[in-house]
N, C-alpha and C. Protein backbone atom coordinates (compact mmCIF):
# COMPACT_ATOMS: atom_id res chain seq x y z
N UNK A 1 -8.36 4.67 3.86
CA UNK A 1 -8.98 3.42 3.53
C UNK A 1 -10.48 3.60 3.66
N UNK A 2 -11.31 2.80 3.15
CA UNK A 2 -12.99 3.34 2.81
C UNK A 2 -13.01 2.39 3.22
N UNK A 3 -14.57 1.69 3.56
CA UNK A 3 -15.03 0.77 4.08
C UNK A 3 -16.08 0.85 4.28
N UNK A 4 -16.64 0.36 5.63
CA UNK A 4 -18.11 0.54 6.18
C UNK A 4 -18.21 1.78 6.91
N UNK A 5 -19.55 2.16 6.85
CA UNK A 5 -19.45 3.71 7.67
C UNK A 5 -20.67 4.03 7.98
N UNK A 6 -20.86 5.04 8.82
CA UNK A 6 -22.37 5.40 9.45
C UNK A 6 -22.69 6.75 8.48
N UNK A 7 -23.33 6.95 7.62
CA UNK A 7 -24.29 7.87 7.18
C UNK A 7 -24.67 8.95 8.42
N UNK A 8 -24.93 10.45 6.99
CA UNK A 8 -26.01 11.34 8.41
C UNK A 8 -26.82 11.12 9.12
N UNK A 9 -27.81 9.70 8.63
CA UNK A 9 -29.10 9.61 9.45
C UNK A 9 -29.08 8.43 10.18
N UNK A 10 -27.22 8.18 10.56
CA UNK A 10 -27.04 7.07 11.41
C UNK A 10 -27.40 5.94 10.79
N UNK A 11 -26.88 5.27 9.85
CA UNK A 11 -27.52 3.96 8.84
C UNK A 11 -26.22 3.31 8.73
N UNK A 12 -26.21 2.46 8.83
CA UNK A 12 -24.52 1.67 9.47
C UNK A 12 -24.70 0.84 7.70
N UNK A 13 -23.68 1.21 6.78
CA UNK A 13 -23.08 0.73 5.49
C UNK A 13 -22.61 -0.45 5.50
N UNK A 14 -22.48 -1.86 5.37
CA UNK A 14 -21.43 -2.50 6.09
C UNK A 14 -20.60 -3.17 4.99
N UNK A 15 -21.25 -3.05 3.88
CA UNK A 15 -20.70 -3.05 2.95
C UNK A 15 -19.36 -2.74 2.28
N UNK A 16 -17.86 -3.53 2.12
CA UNK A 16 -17.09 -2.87 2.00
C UNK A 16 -16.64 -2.80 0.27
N UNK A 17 -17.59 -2.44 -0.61
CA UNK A 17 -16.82 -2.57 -2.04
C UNK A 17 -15.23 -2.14 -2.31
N UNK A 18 -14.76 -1.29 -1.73
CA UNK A 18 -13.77 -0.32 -2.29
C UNK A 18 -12.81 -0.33 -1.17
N UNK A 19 -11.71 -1.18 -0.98
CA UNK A 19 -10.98 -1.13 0.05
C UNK A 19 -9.38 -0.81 -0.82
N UNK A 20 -9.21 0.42 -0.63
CA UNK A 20 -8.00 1.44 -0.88
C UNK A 20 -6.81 1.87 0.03
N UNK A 21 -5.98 1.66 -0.22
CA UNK A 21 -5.06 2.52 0.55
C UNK A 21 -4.17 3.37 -0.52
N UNK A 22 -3.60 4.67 -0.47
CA UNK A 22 -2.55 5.60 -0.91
C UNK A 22 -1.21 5.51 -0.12
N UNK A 23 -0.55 5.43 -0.72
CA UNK A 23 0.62 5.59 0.32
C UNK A 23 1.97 6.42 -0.66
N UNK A 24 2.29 7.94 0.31
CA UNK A 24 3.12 8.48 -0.75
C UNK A 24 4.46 8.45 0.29
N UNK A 25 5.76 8.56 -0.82
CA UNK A 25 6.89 8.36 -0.06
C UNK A 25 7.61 8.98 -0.69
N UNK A 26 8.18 10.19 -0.08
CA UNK A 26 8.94 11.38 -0.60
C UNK A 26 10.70 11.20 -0.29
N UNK A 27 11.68 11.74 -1.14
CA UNK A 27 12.69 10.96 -1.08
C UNK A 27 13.66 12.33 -1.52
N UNK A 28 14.76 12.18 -1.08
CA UNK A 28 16.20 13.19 -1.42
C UNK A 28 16.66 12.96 -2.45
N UNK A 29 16.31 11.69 -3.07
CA UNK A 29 17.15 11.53 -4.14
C UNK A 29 16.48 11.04 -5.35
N UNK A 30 14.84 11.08 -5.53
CA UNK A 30 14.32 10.52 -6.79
C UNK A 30 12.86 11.84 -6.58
N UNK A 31 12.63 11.71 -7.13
CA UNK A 31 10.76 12.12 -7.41
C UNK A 31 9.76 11.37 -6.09
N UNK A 32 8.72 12.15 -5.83
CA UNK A 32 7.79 11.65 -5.00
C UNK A 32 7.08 10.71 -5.34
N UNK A 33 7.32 9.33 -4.79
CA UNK A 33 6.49 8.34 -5.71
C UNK A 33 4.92 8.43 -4.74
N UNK A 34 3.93 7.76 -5.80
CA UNK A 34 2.29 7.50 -5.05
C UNK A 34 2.25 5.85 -5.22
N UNK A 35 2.05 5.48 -4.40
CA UNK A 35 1.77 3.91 -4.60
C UNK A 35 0.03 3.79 -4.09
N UNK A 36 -0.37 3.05 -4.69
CA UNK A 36 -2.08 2.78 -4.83
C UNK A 36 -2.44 1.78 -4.76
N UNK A 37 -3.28 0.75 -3.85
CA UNK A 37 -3.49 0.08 -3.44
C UNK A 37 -4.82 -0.50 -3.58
N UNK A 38 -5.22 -0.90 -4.48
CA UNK A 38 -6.87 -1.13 -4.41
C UNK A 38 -7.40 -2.85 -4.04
N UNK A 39 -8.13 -3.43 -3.20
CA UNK A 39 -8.81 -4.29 -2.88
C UNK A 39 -7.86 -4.72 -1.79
N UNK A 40 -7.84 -3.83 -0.83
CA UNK A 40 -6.32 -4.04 0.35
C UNK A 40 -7.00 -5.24 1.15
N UNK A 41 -6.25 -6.66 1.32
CA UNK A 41 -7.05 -7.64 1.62
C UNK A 41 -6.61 -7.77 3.46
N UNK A 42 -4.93 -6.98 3.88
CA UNK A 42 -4.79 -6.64 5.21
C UNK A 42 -3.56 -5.69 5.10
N UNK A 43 -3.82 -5.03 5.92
CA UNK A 43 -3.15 -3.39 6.42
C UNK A 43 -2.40 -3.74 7.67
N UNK A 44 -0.83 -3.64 7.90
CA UNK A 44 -0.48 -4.01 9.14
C UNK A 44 0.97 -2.23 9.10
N UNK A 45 0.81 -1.42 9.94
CA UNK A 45 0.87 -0.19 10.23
C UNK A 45 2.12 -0.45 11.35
N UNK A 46 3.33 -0.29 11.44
CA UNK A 46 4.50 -0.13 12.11
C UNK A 46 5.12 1.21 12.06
N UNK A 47 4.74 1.73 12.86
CA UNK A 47 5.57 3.24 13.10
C UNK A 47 6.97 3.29 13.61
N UNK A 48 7.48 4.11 13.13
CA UNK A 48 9.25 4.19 13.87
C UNK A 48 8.78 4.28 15.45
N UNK A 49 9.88 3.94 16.24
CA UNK A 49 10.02 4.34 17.93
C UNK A 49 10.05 5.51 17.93
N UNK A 50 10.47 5.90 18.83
CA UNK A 50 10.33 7.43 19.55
C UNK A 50 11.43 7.44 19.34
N UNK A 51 12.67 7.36 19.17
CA UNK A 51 14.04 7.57 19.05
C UNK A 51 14.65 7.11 17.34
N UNK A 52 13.43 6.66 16.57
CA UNK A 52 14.45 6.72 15.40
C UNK A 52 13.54 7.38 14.45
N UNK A 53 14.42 7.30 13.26
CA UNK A 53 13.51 8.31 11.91
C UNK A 53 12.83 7.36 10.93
N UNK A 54 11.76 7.93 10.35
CA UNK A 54 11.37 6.88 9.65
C UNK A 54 11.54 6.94 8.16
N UNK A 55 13.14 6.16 7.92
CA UNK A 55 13.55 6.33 6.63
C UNK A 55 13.14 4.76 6.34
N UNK A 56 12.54 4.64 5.34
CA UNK A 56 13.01 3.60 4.46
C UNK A 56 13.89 2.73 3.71
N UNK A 57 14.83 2.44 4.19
CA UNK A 57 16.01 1.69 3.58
C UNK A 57 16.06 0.32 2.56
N UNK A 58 15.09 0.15 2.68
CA UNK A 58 14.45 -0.80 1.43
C UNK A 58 13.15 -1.79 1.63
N UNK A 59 12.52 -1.90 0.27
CA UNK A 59 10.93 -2.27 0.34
C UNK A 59 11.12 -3.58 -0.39
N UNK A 60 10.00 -4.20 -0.51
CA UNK A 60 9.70 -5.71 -1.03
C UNK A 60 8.31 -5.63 -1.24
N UNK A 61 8.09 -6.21 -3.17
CA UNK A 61 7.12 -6.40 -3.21
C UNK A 61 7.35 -8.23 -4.18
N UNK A 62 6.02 -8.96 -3.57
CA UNK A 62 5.71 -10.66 -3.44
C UNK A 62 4.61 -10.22 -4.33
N UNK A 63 4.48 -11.32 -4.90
CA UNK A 63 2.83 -11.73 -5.47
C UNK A 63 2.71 -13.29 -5.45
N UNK A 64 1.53 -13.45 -4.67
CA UNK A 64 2.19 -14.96 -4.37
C UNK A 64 0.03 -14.96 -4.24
N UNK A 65 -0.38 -16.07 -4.89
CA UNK A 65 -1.72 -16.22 -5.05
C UNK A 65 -3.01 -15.61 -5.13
N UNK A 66 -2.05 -14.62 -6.35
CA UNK A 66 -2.55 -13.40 -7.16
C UNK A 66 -3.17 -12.39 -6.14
N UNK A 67 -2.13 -12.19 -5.03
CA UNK A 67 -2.17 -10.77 -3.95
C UNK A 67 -1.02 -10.77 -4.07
N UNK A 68 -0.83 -9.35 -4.12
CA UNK A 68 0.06 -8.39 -4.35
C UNK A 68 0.68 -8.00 -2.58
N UNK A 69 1.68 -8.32 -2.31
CA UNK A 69 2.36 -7.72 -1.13
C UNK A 69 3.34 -6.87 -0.98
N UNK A 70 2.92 -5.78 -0.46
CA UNK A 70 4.27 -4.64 -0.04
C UNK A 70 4.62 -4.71 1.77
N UNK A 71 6.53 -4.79 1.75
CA UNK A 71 7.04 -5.00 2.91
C UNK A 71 7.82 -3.91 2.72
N UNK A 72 8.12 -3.03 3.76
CA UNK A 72 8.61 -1.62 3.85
C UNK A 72 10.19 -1.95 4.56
N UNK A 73 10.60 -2.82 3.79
CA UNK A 73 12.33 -3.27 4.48
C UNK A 73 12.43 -4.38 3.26
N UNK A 74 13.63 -4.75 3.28
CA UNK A 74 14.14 -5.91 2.61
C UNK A 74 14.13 -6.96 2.98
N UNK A 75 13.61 -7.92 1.69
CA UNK A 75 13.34 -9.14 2.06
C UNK A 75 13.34 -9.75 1.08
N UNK A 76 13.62 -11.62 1.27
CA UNK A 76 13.53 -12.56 -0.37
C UNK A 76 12.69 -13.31 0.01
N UNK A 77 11.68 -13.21 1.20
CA UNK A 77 11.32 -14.21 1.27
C UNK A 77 9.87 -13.25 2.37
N UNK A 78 8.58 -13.64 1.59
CA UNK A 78 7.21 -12.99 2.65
C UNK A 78 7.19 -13.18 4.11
N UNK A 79 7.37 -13.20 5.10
CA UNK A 79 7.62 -13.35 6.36
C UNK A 79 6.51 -12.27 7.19
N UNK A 80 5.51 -13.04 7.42
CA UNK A 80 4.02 -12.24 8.35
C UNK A 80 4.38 -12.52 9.96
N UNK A 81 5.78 -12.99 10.42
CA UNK A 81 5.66 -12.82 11.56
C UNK A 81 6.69 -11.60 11.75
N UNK A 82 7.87 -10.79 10.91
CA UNK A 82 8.47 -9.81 11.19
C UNK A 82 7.34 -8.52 11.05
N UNK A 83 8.21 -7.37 12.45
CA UNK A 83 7.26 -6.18 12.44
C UNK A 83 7.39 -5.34 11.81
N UNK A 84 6.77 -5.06 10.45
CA UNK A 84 7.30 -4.48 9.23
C UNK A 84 5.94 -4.07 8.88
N UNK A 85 6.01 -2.66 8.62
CA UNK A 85 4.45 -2.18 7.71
C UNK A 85 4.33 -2.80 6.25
N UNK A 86 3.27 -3.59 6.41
CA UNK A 86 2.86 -4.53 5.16
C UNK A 86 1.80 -3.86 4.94
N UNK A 87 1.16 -4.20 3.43
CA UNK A 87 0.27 -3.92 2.24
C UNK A 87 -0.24 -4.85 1.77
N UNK A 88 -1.09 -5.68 1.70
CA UNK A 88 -1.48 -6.92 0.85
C UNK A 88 -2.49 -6.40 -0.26
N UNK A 89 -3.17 -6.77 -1.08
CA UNK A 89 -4.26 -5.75 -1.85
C UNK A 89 -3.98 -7.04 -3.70
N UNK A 90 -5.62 -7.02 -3.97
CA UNK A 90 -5.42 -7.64 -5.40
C UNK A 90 -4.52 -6.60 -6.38
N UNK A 91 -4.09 -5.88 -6.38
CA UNK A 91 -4.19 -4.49 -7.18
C UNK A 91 -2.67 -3.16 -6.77
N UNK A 92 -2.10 -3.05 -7.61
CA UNK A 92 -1.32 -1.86 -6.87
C UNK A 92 -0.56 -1.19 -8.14
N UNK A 93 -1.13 0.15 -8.21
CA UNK A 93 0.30 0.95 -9.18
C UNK A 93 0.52 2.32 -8.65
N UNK A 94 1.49 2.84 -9.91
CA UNK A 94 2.47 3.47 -8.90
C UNK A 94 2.62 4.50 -9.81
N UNK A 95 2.89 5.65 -9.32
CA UNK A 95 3.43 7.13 -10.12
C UNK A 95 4.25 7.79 -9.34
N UNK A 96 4.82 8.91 -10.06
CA UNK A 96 5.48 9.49 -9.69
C UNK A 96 4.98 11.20 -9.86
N UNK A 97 5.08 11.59 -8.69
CA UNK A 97 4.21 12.69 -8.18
C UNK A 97 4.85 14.39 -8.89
N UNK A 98 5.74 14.15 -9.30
CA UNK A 98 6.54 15.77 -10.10
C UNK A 98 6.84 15.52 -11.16
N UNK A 99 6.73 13.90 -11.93
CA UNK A 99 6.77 14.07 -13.44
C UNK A 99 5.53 14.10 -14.08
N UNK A 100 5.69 13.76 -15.15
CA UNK A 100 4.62 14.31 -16.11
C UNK A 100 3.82 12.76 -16.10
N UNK A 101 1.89 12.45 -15.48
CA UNK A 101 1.74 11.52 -14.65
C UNK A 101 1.65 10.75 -16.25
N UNK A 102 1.14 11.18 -17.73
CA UNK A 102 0.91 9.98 -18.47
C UNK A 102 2.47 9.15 -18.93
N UNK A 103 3.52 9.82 -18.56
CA UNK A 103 4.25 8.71 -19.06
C UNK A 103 5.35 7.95 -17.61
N UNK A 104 4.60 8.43 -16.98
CA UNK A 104 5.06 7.58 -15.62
C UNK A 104 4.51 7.01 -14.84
N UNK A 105 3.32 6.54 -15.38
CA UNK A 105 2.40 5.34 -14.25
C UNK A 105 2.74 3.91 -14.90
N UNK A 106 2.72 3.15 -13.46
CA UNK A 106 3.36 1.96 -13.34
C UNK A 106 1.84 1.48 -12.89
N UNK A 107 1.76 -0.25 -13.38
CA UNK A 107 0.47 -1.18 -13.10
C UNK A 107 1.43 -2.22 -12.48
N UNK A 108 0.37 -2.93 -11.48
CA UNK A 108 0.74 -4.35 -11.73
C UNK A 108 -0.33 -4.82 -11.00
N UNK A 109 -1.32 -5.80 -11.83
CA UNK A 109 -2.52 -6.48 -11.13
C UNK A 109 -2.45 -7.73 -11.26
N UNK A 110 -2.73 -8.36 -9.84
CA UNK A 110 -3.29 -9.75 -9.73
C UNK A 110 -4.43 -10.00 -10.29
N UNK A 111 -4.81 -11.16 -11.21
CA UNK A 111 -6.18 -11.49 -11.60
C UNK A 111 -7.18 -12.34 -10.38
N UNK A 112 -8.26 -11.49 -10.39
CA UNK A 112 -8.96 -12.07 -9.52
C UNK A 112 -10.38 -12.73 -9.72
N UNK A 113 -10.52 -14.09 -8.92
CA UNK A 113 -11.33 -14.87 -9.76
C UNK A 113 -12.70 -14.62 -8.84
């Protein structure tokens, strides 16, 4: 994720134009997808425990007042109080990382005013 940052000569940026996230998710049974994330509006990061694996068993994506939300579990309904690695972002597409990338990129953008 990019953001604000300190320069060599110590000059604090604070400026955040370009707020990105990548997120790739490699799988046994399909192609490596890349999901892309541009104008990430909040990042919420849930790691497996110490005792389990971190498979994915199913994702959810909302668009609900032209932000785009990714939930890393199943769901019909946006829910910001379960502990689930979420994605929010105006912006998000998607490829697939071992096919051939021009006829396998996926869009989907919120318009932003």
């Amino acid at each position: 994720m990019r953001g604000a940052y300190v320069d060599n000569d110590n000059s604090m940026y604070v400026t955040a134009s370009v707020r990105k996230v990548n997120m790739i998710i490699d799988s046994q049974w399909c192609d490596t997808v890349e999901l892309v994330f541009e104008g990430v509006t909040s990042l919420t990061l849930k790691p497996s425990g110490d005792n389990y694996g971190a498979d994915i068993y199913g994702a959810s994506l909302f668009i609900e007042n032209e932000i785009i939300s990714f939930v890393d579990s199943y769901a019909e309904v946006l829910d910001c109080s379960e502990g689930d690695t979420r994605i929010s972002a105006y912006s998000m597409c998607w490829k697939f990382k071992k096919m051939s990338e021009a006829n396998n990129l996926g869009s989907s953008r919120a318009k932003r005013h």
